[in-house]
Protein backbone atom coordinates (compact mmCIF):
# COMPACT_ATOMS: atom_id res chain seq x y z
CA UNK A 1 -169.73 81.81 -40.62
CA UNK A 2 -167.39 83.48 -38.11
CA UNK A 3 -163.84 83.48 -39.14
CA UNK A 4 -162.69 81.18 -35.86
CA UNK A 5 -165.66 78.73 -36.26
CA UNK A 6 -165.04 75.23 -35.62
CA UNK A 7 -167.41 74.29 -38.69
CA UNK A 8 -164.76 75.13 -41.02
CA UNK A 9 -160.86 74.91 -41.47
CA UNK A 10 -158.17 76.32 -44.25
CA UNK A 11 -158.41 73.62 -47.38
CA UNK A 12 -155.05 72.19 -46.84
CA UNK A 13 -155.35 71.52 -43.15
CA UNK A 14 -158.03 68.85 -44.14
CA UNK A 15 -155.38 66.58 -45.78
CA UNK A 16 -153.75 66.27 -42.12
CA UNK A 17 -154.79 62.73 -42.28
CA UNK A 18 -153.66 62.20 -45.80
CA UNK A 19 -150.23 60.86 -46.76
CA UNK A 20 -149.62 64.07 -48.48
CA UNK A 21 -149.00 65.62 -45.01
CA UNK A 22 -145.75 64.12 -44.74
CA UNK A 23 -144.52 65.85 -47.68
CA UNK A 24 -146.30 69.24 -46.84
CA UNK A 25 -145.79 71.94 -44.48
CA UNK A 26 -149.44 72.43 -43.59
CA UNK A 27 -148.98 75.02 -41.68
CA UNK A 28 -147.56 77.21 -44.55
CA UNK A 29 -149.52 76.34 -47.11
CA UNK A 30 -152.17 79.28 -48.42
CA UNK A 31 -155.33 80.13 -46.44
CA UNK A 32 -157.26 81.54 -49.09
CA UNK A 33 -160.25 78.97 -49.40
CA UNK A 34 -162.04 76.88 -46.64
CA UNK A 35 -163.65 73.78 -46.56
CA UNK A 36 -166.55 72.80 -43.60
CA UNK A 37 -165.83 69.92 -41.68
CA UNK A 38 -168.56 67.86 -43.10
CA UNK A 39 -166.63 68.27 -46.66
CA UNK A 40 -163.37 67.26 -45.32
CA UNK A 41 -164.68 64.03 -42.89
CA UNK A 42 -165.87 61.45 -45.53
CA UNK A 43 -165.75 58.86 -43.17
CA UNK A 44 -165.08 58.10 -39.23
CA UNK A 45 -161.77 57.13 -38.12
CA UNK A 46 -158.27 56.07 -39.62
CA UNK A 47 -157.22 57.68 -42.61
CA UNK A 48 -158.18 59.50 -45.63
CA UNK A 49 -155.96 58.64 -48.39
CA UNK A 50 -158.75 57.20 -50.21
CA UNK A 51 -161.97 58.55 -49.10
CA UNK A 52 -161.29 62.63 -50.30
CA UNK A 53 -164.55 63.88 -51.88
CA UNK A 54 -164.22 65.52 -55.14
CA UNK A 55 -164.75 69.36 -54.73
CA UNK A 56 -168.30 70.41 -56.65
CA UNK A 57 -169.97 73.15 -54.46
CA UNK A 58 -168.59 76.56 -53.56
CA UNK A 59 -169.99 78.77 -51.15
CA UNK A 60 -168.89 82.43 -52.26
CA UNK A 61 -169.27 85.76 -50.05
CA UNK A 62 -170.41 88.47 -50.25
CA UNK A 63 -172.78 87.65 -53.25
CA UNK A 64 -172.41 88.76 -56.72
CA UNK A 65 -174.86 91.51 -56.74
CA UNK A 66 -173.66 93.53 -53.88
CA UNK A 67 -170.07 92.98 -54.54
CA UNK A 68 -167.70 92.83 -57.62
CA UNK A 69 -164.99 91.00 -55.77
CA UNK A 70 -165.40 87.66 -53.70
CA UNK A 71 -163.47 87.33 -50.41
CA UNK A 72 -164.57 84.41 -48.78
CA UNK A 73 -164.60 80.64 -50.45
CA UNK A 74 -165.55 77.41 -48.55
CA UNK A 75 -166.10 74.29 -50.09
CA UNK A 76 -169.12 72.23 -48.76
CA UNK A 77 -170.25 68.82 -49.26
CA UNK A 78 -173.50 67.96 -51.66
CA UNK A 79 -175.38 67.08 -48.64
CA UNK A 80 -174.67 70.72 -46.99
CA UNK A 81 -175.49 72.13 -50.47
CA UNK A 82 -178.85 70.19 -50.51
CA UNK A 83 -179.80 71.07 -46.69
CA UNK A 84 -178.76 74.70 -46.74
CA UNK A 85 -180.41 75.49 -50.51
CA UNK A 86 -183.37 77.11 -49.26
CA UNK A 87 -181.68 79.29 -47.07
CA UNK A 88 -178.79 80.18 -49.80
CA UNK A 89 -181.85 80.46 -52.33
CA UNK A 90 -183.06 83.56 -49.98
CA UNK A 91 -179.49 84.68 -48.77
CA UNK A 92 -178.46 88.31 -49.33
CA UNK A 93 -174.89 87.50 -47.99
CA UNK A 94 -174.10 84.25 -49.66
CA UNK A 95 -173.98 82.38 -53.12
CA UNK A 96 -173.48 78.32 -54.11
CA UNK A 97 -171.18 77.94 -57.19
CA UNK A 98 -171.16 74.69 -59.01
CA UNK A 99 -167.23 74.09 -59.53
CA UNK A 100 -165.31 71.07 -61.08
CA UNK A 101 -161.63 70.97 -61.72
CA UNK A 102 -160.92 71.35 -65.47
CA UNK A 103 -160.37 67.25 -66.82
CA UNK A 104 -158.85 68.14 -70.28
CA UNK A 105 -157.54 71.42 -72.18
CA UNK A 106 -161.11 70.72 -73.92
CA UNK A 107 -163.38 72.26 -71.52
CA UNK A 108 -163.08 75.71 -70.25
CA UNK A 109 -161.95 76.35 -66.81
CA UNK A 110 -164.93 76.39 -64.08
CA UNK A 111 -162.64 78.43 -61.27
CA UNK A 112 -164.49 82.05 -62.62
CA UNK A 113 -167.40 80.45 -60.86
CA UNK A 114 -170.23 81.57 -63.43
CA UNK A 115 -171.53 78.07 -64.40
CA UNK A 116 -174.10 77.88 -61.69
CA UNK A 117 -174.79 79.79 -58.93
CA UNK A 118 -177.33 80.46 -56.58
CA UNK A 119 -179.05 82.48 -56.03
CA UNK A 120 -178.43 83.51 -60.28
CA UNK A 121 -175.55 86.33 -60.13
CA UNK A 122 -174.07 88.42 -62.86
CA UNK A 123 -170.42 88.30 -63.75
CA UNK A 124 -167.75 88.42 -60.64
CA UNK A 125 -164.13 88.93 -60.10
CA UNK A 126 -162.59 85.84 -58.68
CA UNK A 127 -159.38 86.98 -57.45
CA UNK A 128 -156.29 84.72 -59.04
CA UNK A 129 -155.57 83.34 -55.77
CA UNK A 130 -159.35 82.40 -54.91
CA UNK A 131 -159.20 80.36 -58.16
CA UNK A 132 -155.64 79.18 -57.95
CA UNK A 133 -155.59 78.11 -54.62
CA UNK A 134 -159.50 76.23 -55.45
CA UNK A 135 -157.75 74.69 -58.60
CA UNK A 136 -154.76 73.64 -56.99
CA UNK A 137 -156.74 72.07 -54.04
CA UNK A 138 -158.74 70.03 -56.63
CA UNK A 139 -156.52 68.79 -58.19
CA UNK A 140 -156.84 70.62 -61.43
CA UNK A 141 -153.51 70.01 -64.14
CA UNK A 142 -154.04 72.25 -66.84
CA UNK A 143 -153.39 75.75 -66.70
CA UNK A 144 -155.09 78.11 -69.28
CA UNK A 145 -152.01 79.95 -70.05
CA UNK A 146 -148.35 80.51 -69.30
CA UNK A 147 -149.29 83.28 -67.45
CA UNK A 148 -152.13 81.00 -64.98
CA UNK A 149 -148.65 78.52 -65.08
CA UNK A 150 -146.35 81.36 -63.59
CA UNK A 151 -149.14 82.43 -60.83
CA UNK A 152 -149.57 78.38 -59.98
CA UNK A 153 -146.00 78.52 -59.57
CA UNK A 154 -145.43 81.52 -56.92
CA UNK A 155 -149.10 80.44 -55.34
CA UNK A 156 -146.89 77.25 -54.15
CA UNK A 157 -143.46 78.85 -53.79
CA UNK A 158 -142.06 77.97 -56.50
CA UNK A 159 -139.07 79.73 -57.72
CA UNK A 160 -138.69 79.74 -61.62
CA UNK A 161 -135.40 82.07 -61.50
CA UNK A 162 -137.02 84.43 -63.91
C-alpha cells in the first residue's frame, strides 16, 4: 500500500474521534504502525469512545523470509484479514500476524509477532518501536522488563531524570 494512501492512517490519528484526543497531541504522537480505515471506522457517525475494535491482525512487510527486519505494520480488521487471506496466503511482499495485547504477567508477550503468521515465517526482528508503539496502541500494561518499562517511557516522552 503506497505510503500516502487514503486506505490507511498513523494508529493514533484514528482516536481523533475519541475523548482521548483532548488530552493528546495527535499530531506528535509516533508514526511507526498504521491502521486501514476499515480497522479504525467501527461504526458510521458520532463518536468512538466506545466502539474501538480490539487490535488482533497485523499486516507485516517485507515478509519474514526475504527480510530479517520488519518496516512496515498496519493493523487491519478481521473482516480485511478474512477477504485478503488468499491473496496474503500467496504474497511474496506481505505477512498476517495474529497479535493480542498481553492480559496478565502470565502469558508471554505476542508483540515478537511469531504466534501466527501467514504465510508460516521463521523467526523476525521486530524492532522495539514496532512492538512498543503496537503494545502501547493496544492497550497492553505489563512490560516484560525494566528495560521494555524505560523504552515505553521515552517511546511516549517521558522523562525519568535518569
Amino acid at each position: 500500500m503506497a505510503a500516502d494512501s487514503p486506505a490507511r492512517m498513523p494508529a493514533f490519528a484514528s482516536l481523533s474521534a475519541t475523548s482521548a484526543a483532548r488530552y493528546l497531541d495527535l499530531g506528535t504522537c509516533p508514526r511507526h504502525v498504521y491502521v486501514s480505515r476499515d480497522f479504525a471506522q467501527t461504526v458510521e457517525g458520532g463518536g468512538s469512545n466506545y466502539t474501538q475494535r480490539p487490535v488482533q491482525w497485523v499486516l507485516v512487510s517485507p515478509p519474514r523470509s526475504y527480510a530479517p527486519t520488519i518496516d512496515t505494520v498496519m493493523v487491519i480488521s478481521p473482516y480485511e484479514a478474512q477477504m485478503l487471506l488468499p491473496a496474503i496466503q500467496k504474497s511474496t511482499s506481505v505477512a498476517l500476524c495474529l497479535y493480542a495485547p498481553r492480559p496478565n504477567q502470565g502469558y508471554r508477550a505476542l508483540d515478537a509477532l511469531d504466534l501466527y503468521t501467514v504465510p508460516e515465517q521463521p523467526d523476525v526482528c521486530v524492532p522495539p518501536q514496532f512492538a512498543i508503539g503496537l503494545n502501547v496502541f493496544a492497550g497492553q500494561l505489563y512490560f516484560g522488563s525494566e528495560l521494555e518499562a524505560i523504552r515505553v517511557c521515552h517511546y511516549l516522552g517521558i522523562n525519568l531524570g535518569l
